[in-house]
C-alpha atoms as a PDB file:
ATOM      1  CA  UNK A   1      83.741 112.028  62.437  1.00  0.00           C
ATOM      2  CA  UNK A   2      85.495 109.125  60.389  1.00  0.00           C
ATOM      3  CA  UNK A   3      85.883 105.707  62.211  1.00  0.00           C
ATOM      4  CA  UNK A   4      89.890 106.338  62.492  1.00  0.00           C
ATOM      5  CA  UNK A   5      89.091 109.665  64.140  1.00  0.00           C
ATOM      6  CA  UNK A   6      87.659 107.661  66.990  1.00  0.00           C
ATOM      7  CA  UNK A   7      89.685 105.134  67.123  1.00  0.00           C
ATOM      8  CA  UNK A   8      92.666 108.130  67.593  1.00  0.00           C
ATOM      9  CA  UNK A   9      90.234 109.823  70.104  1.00  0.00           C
ATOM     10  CA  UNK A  10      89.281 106.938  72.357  1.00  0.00           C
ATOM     11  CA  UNK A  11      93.012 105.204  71.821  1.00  0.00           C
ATOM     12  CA  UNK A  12      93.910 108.764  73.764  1.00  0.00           C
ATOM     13  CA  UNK A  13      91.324 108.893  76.179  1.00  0.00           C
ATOM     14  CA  UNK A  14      92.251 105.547  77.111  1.00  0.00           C
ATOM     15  CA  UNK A  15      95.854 105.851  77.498  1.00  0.00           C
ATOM     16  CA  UNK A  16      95.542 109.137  79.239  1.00  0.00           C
ATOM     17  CA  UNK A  17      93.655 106.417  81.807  1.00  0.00           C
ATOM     18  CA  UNK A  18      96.365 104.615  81.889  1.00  0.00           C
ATOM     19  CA  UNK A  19      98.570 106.992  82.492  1.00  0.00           C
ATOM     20  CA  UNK A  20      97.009 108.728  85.066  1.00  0.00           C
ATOM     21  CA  UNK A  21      96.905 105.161  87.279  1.00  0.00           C
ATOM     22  CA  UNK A  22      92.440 105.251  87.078  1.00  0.00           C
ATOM     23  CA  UNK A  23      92.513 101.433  85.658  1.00  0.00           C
ATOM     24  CA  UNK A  24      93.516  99.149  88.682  1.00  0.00           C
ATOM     25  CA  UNK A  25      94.760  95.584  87.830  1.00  0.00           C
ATOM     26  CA  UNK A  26      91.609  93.993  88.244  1.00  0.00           C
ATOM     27  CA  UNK A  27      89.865  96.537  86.226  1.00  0.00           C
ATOM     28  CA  UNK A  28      88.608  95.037  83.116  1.00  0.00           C
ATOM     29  CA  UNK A  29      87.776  97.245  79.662  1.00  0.00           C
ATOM     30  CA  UNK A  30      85.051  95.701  77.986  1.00  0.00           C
ATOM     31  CA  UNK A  31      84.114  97.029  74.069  1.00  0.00           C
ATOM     32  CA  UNK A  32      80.463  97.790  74.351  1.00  0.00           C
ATOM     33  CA  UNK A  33      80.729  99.706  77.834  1.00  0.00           C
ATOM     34  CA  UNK A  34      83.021 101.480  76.675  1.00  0.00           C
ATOM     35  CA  UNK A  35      81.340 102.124  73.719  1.00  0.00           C
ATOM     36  CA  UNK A  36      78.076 103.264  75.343  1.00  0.00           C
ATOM     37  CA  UNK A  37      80.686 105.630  77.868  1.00  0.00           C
ATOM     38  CA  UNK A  38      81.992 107.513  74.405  1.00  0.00           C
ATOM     39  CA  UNK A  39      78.279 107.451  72.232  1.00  0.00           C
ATOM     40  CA  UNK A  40      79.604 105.216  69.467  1.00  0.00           C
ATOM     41  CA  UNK A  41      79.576 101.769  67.694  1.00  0.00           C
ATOM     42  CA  UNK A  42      82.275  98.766  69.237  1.00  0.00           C
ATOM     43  CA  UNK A  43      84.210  98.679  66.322  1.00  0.00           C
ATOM     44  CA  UNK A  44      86.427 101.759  66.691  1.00  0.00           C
ATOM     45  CA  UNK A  45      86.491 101.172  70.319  1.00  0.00           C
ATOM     46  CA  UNK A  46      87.966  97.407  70.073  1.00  0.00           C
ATOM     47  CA  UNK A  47      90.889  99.362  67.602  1.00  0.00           C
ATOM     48  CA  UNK A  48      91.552 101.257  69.702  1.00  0.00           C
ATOM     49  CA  UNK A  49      91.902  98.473  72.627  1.00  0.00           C
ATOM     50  CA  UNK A  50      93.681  96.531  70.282  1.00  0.00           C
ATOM     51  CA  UNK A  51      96.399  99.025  69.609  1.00  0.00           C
ATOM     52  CA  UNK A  52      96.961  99.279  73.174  1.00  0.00           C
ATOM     53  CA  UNK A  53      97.793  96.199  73.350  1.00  0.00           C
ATOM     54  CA  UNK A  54     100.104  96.178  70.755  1.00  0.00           C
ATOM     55  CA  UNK A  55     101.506  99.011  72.793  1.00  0.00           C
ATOM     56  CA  UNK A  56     101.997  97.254  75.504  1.00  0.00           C
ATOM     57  CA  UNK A  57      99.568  98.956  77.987  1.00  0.00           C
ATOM     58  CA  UNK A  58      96.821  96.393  78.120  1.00  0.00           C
ATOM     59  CA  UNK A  59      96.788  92.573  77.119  1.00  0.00           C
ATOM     60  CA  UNK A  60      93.369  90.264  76.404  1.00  0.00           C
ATOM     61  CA  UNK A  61      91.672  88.363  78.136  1.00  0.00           C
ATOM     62  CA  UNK A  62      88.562  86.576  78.347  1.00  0.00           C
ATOM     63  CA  UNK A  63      86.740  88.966  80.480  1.00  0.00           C
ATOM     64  CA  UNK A  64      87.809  92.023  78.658  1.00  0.00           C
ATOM     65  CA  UNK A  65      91.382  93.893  78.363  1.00  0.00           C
ATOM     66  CA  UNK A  66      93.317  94.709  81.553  1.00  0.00           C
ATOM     67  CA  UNK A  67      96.375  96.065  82.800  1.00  0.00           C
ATOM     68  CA  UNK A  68      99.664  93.277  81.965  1.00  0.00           C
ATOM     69  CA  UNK A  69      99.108  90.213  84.520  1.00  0.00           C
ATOM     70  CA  UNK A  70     103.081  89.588  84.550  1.00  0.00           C
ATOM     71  CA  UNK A  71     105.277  86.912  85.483  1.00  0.00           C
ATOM     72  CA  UNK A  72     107.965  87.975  87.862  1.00  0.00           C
ATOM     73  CA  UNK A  73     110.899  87.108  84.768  1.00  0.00           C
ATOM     74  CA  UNK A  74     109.341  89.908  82.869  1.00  0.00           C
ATOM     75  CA  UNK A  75     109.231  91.956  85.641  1.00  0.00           C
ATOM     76  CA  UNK A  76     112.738  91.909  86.255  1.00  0.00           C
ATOM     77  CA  UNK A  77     112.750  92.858  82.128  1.00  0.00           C
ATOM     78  CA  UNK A  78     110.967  96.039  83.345  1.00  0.00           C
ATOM     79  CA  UNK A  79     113.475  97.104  85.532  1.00  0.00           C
ATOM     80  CA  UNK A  80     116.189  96.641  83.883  1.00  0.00           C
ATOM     81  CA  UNK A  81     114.046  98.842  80.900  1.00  0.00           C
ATOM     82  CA  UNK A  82     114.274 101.248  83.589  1.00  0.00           C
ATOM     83  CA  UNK A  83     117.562 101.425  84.945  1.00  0.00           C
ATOM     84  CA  UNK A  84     118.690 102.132  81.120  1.00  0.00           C
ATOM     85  CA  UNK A  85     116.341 104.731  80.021  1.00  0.00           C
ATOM     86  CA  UNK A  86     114.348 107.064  83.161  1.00  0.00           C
ATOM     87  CA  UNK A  87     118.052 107.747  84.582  1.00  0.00           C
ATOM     88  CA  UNK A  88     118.828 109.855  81.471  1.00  0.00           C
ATOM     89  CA  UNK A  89     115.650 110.341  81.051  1.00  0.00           C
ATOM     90  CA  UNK A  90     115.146 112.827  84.646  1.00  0.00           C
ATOM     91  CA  UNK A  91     118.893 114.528  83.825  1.00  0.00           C
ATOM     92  CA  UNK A  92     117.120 116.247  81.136  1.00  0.00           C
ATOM     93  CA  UNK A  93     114.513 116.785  83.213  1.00  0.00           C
ATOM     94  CA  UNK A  94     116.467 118.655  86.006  1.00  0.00           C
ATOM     95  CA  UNK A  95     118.062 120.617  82.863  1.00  0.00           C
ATOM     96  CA  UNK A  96     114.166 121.649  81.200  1.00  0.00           C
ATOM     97  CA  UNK A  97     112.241 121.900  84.252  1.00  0.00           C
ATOM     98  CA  UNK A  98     109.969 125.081  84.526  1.00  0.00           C
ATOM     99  CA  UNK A  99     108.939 126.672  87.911  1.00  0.00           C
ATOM    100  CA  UNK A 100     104.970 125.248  86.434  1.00  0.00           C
ATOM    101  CA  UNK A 101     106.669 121.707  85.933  1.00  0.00           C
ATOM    102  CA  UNK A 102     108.113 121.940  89.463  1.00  0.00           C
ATOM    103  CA  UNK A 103     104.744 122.983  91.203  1.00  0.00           C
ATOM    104  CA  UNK A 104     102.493 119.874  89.213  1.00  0.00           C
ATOM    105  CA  UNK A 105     105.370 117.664  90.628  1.00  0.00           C
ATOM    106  CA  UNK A 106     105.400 119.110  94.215  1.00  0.00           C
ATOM    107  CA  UNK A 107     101.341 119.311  94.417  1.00  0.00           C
ATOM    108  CA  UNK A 108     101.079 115.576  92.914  1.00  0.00           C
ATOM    109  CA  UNK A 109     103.975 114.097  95.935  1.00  0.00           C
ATOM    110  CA  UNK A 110     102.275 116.118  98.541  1.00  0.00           C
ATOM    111  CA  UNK A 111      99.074 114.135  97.731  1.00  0.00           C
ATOM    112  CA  UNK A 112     100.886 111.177  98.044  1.00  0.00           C
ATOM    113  CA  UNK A 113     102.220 112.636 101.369  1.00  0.00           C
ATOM    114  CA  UNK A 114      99.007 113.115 103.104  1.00  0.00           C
ATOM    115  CA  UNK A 115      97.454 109.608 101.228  1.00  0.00           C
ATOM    116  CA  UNK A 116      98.022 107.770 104.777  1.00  0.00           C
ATOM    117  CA  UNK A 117      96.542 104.430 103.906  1.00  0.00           C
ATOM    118  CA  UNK A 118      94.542 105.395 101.537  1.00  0.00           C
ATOM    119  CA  UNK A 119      96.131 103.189  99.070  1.00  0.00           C
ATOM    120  CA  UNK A 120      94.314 105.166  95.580  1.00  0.00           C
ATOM    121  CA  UNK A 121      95.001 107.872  96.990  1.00  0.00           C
ATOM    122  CA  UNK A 122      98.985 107.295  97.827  1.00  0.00           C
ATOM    123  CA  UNK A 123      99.001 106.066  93.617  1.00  0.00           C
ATOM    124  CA  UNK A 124      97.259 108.978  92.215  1.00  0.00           C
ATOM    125  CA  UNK A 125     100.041 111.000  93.590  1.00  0.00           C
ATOM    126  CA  UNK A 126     102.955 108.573  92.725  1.00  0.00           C
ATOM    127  CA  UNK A 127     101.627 108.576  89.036  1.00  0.00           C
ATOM    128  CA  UNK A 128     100.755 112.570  88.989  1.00  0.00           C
ATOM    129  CA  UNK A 129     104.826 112.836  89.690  1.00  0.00           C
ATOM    130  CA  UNK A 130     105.897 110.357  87.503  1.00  0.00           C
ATOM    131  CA  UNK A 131     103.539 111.982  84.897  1.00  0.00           C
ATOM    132  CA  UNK A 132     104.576 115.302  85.702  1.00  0.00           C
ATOM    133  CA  UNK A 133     108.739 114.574  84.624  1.00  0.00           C
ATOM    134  CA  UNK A 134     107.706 112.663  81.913  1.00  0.00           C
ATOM    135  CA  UNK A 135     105.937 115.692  80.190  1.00  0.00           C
ATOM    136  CA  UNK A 136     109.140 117.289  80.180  1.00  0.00           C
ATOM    137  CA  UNK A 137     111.017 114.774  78.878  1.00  0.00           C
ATOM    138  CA  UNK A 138     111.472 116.679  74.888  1.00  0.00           C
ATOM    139  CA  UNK A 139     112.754 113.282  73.689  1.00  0.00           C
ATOM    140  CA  UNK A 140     109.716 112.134  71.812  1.00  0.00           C
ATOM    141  CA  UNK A 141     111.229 108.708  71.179  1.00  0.00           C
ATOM    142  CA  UNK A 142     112.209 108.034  74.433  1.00  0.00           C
ATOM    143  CA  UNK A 143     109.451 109.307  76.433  1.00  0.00           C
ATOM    144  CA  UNK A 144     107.341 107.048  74.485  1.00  0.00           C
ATOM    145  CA  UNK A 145     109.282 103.829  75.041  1.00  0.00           C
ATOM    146  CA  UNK A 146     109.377 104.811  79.080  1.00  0.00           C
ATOM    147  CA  UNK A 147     105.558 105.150  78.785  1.00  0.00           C
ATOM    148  CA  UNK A 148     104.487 102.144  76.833  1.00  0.00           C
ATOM    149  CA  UNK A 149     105.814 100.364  80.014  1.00  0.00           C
ATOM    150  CA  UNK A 150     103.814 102.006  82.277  1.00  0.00           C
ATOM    151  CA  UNK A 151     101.146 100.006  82.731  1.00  0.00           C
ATOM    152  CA  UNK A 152     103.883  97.391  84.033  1.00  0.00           C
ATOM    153  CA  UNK A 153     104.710  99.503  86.478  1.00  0.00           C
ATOM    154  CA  UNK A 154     101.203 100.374  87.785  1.00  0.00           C
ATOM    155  CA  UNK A 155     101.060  96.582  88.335  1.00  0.00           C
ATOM    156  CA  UNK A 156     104.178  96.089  89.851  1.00  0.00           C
ATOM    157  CA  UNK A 157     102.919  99.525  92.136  1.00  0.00           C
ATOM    158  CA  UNK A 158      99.778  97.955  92.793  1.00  0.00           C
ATOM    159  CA  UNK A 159     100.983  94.756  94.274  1.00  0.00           C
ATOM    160  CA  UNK A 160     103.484  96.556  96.525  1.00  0.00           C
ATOM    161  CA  UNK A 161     101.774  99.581  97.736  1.00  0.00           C
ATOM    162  CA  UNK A 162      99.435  98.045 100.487  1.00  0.00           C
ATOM    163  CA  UNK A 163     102.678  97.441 102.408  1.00  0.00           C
ATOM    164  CA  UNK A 164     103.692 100.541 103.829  1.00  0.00           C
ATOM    165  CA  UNK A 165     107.409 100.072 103.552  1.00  0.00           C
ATOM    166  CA  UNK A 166     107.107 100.731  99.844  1.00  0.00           C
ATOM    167  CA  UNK A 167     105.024 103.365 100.063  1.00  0.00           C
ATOM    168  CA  UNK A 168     107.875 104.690 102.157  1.00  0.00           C
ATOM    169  CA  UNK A 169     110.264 103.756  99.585  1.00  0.00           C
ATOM    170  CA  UNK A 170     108.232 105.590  97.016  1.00  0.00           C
ATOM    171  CA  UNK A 171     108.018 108.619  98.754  1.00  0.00           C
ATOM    172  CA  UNK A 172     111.691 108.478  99.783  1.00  0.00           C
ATOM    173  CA  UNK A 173     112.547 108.276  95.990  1.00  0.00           C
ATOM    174  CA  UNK A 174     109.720 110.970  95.535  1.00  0.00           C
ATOM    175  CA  UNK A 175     111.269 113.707  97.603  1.00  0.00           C
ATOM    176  CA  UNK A 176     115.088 112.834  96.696  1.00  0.00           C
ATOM    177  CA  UNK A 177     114.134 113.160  92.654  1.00  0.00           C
ATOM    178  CA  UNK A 178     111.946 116.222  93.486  1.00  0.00           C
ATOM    179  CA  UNK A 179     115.390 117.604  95.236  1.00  0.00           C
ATOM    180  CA  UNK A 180     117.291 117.005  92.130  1.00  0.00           C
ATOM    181  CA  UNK A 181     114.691 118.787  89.758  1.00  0.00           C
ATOM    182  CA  UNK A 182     114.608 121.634  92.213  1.00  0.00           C
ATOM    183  CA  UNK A 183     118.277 122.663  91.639  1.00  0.00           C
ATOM    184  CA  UNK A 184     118.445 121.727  88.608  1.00  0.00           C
ATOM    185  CA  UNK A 185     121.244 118.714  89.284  1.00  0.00           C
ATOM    186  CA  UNK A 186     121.091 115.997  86.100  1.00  0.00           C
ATOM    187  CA  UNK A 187     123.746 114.018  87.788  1.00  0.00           C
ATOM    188  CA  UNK A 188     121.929 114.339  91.222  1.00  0.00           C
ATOM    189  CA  UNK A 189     118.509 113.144  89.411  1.00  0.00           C
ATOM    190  CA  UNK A 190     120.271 110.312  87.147  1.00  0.00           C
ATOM    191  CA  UNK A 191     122.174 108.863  90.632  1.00  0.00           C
ATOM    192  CA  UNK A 192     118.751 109.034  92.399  1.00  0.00           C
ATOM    193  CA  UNK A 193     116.583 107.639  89.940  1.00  0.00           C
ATOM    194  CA  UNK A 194     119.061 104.676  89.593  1.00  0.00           C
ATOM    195  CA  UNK A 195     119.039 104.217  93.098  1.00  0.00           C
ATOM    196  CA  UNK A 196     115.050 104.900  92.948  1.00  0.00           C
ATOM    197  CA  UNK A 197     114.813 101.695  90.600  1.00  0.00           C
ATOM    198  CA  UNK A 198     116.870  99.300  92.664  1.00  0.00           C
ATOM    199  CA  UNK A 199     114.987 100.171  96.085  1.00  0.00           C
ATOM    200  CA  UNK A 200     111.496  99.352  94.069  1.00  0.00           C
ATOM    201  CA  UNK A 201     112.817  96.022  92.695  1.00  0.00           C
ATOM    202  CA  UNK A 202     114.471  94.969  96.098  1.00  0.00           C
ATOM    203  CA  UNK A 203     110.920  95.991  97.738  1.00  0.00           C
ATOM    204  CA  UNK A 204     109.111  93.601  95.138  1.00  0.00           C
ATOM    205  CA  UNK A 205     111.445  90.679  95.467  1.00  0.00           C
ATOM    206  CA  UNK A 206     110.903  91.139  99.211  1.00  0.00           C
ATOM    207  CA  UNK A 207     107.493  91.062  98.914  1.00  0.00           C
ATOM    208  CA  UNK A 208     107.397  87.904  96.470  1.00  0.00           C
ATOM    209  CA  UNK A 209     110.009  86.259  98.906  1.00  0.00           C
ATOM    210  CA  UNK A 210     107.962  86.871 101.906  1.00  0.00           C
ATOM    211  CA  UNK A 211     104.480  85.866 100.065  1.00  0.00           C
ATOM    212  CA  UNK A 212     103.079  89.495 100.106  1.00  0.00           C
ATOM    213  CA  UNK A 213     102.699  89.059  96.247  1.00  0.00           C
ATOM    214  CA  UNK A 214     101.308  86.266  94.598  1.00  0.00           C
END
């Protein structure tokens, strides 16, 4: 196997990581463990690292490459990335949705359901959702550009979840969406995902305001 063709392999692996919400914010990536995980030499892996950071998934830092450590300005640059492009985004959803694509979503929120406070738990079923519409998004183009911000929200998730007022939030904005996708409403799924976005951004300028998040 070429160098490229591990650098495309691991870049994958990696994302699919990302993704999937199994590298926590202070998680660090670090070339030669990484390398040792996959059975081959630094070089592809740090490619591949790099390229995610030119993605947008992970920056560097001194330690290694992590998730984005983001000021709350760019933050706000995040939402407003989302209130233009998921709304549309889950009204093609409700439109393409399969009877599979609606049981991954319903067995991912009922693991966030019965998370309790188990934090990892609670995100491993908010990101199995989210994952879930976003394979069904056909739009290669934009599902793309609403992923290469994920990682930014996995932060953003991260720093809120502990307080269980946003996980109720989530899993209000969990159910509602799931509602939409059910019968097959775009409008209903645009409207809620809108409204989705603006109750997580009020629940992380709470927390700032209140000191919950550094």
């Amino acid at each position: 196997m070429t160098r490229a063709s591990h650098r495309t392999r691991i870049h994958d692996a990696l994302r699919s990581r990302l993704l999937q919400g199994e590298i926590v914010p202070d998680m660090r990536l670090v070339d030669h463990a990484i390398a040792a995980e996959m059975g081959v030499s630094r070089m592809p892996v740090r490619e591949a690292l790099m390229q995610l950071v030119c993605e947008g998934y992970l920056e560097s830092t001194s330690r290694g490459f992590a998730l984005p450590n983001l000021t709350p300005d760019r933050i706000a640059e995040v939402f407003v990335l989302r209130r233009l492009l998921e709304p549309h985004a889950v009204a093609a959803v409700a439109r393409d949705r399969t009877e599979a694509d609606l049981e991954a979503m319903r067995s991912a929120m009922t693991l966030a359901e019965a998370a309790g406070p188990d934090v990892a738990a609670f995100h491993r079923g908010a990101e199995g959702f989210r994952n879930g519409w976003l394979k069904v998004v056909h739009n290669t183009e934009l599902r793309q550009s609403i992923q290469r911000y994920s990682g930014q929200v996995q932060s953003v998730r991260f720093a809120t979840l502990p307080g269980p007022e946003a996980r109720a939030t989530i899993l209000a904005g969990l159910r509602t969406l799931y509602t939409a996708f059910e019968s097959a409403d775009g409008l209903a799924a645009q409207d809620r995902m809108l409204r989705f976005i603006y109750d997580a951004e009020d629940s992380y300028r709470r927390g700032l305001a209140t000191g919950l998040i550094a």
